[in-house]
Structures are given as structure tokens and as C-alpha cells.
Protein backbone atom coordinates (compact mmCIF):
# COMPACT_ATOMS: atom_id res chain seq x y z
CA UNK A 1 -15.21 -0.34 -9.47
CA UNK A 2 -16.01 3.11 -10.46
CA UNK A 3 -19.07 4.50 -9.23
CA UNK A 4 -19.94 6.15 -12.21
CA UNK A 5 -21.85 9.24 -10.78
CA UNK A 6 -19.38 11.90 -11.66
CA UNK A 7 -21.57 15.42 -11.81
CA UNK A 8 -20.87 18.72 -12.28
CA UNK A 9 -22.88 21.02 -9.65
CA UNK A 10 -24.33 24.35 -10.23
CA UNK A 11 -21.44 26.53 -9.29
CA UNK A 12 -19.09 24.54 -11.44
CA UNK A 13 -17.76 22.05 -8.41
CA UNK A 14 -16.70 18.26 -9.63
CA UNK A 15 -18.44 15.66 -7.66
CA UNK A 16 -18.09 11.34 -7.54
CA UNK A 17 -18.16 8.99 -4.88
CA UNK A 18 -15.22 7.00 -5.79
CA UNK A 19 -12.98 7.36 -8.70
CA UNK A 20 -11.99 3.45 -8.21
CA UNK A 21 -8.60 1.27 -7.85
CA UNK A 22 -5.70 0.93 -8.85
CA UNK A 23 -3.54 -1.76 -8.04
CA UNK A 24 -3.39 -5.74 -9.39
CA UNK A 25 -6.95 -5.98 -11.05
CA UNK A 26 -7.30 -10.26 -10.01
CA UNK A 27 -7.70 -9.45 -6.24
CA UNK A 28 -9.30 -8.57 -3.34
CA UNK A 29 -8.23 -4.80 -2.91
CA UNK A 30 -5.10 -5.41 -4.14
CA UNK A 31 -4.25 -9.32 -1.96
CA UNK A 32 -3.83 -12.45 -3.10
CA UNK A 33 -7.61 -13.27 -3.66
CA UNK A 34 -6.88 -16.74 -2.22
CA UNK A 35 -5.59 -15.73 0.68
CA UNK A 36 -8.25 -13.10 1.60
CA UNK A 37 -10.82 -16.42 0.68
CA UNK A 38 -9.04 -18.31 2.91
CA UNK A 39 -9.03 -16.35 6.04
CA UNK A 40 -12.82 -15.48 5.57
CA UNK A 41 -13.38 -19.20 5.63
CA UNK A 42 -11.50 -20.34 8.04
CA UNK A 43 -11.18 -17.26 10.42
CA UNK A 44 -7.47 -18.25 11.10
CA UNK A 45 -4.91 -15.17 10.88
CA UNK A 46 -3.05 -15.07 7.41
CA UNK A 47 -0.60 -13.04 6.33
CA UNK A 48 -2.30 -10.81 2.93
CA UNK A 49 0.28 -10.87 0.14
CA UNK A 50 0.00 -8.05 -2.49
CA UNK A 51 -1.68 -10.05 -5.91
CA UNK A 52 -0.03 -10.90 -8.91
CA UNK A 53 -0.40 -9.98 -12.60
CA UNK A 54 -2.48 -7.51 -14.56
CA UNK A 55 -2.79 -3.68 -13.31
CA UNK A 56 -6.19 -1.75 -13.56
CA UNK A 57 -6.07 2.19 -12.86
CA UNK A 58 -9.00 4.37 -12.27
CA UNK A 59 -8.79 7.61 -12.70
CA UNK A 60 -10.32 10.85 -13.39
CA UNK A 61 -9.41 14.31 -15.36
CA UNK A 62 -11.36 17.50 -14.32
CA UNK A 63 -11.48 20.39 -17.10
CA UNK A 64 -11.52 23.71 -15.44
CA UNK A 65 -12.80 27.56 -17.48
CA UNK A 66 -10.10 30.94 -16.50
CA UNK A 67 -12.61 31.07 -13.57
CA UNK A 68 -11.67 27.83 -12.22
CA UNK A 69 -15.48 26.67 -12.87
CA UNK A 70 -15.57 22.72 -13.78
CA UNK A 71 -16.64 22.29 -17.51
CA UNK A 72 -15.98 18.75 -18.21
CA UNK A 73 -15.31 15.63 -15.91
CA UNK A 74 -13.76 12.53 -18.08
CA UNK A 75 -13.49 9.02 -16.18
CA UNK A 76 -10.42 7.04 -17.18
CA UNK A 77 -10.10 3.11 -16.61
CA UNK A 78 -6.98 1.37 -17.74
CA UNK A 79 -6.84 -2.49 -17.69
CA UNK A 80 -3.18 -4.20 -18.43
CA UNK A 81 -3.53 -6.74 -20.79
């Protein structure tokens, strides 16, 4: 999840804490979300398998003057359907 705090600073510098993921948006960083659940609950090794189905990408796109200054920060969040 995006953290949603993207600034620009005085002097024109781009600042956020985490732009967010990208990778199989039904998971648990990117495992099999049953596999991750099972492990916690049982505390037996697994092996994590990368999850299945629909993509989400995070990203970001920073706007710069001649200067190189920041003048606009956009956040970007694709979700596969």
C-alpha cells in the first residue's frame, strides 16, 4: 500500500516513504497467501510460492523545471483486472 505522503520540499527535492508493490495483488508480499497463513500458524518450515492471478503496480512520476527543481509528484496505482 502506498503511503500516500509524497511532498515536495523547499529546495524542490521529491520525498515519500514508500511508493508501494508491485507484484500478484492477492498475497502476502507477493506468496501464496495460504502458505504464508500456514506457516505463521503452525510455525513449521514451508516452502513460499510466488501468488497467482491479478498484478497491482505502484508507481510514481517526478516532474522536474531546466533547473532540475521538482514541480510535480504524480502517484500511479495499476490494478489488473
Amino acid at each position: 500500500v502506498q503511503t500516500s505522503d509524497e511532498i515536495i520540499l523547499p529546495n524542490g527535492t521529491g520525498y515519500i516513504t514508500d511508493v508501494g508493490m508491485t507484484g500478484p495483488f492477492e498475497s502476502v508480499l507477493g506468496m501464496d497467501k495460504n502458505i504464508v497463513i500456514q506457516k505463521f500458524i503452525t510455525s513449521l518450515p514451508g516452502k513460499f510460492e510466488v501468488a497467482k492471478g491479478n498484478a497491482i503496480f505502484g508507481s510514481i512520476i517526478f516532474d522536474f523545471n531546466d533547473e532540475n527543481k521538482l514541480i510535480d509528484v504524480k502517484r500511479l496505482l495499476y490494478r489488473q483486472s
